[in-house]
C-alpha atoms as a PDB file:
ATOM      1  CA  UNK A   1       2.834  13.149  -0.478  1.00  0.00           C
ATOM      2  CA  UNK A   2       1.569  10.434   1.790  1.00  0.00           C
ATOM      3  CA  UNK A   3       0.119   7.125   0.003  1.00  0.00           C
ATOM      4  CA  UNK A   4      -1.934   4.052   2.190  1.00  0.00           C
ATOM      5  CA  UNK A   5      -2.183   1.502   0.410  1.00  0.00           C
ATOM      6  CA  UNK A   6      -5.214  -0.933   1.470  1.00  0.00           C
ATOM      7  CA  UNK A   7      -4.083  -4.868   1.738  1.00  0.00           C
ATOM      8  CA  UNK A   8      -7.225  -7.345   0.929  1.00  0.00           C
ATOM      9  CA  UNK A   9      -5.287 -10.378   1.373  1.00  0.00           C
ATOM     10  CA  UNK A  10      -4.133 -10.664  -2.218  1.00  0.00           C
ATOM     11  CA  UNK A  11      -0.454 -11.245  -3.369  1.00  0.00           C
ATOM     12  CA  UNK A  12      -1.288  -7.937  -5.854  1.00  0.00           C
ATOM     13  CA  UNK A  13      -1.179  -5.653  -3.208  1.00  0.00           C
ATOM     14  CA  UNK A  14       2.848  -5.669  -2.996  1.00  0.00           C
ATOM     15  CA  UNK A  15       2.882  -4.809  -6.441  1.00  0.00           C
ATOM     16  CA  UNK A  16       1.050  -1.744  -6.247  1.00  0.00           C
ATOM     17  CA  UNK A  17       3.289  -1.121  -3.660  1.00  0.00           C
ATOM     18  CA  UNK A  18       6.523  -1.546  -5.145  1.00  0.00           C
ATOM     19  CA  UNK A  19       5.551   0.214  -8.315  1.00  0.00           C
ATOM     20  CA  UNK A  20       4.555   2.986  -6.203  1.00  0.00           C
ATOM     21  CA  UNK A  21       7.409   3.193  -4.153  1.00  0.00           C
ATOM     22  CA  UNK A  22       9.651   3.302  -7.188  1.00  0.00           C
ATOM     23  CA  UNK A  23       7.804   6.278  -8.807  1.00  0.00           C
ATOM     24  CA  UNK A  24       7.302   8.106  -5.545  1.00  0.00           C
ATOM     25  CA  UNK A  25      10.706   7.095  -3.980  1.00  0.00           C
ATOM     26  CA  UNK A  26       8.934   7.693  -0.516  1.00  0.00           C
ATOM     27  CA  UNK A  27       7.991   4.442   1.523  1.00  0.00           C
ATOM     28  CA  UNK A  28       4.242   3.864   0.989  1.00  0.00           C
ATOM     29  CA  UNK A  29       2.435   2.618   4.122  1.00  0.00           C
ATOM     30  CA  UNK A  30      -0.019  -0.621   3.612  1.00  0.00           C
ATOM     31  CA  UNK A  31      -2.716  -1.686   6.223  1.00  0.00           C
ATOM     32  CA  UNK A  32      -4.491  -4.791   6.052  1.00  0.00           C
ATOM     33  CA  UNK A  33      -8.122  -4.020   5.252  1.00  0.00           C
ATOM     34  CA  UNK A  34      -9.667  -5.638   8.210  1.00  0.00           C
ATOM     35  CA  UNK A  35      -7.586  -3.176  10.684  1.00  0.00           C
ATOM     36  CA  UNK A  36      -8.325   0.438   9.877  1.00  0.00           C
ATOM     37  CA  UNK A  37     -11.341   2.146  10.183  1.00  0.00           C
ATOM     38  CA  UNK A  38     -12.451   5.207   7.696  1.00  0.00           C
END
């Protein structure tokens, strides 16, 4: 399963991330919010 993982500039975003990473065991990509277009 793929997971992106939407940075806002906060310092909480890396937490998500880790926690996710840790359940998952699969790296977890994370794009600052300013750079991707949906």
């Amino acid at each position: 399963m793929k997971v992106m993982i939407l940075d806002n500039y906060d310092s909480f975003t890396y937490n998500l991330v880790h926690m996710a990473e840790a359940i998952l065991h699969e790296k977890v990509d994370v794009y600052l919010n300013d750079q991707v277009i949906l």
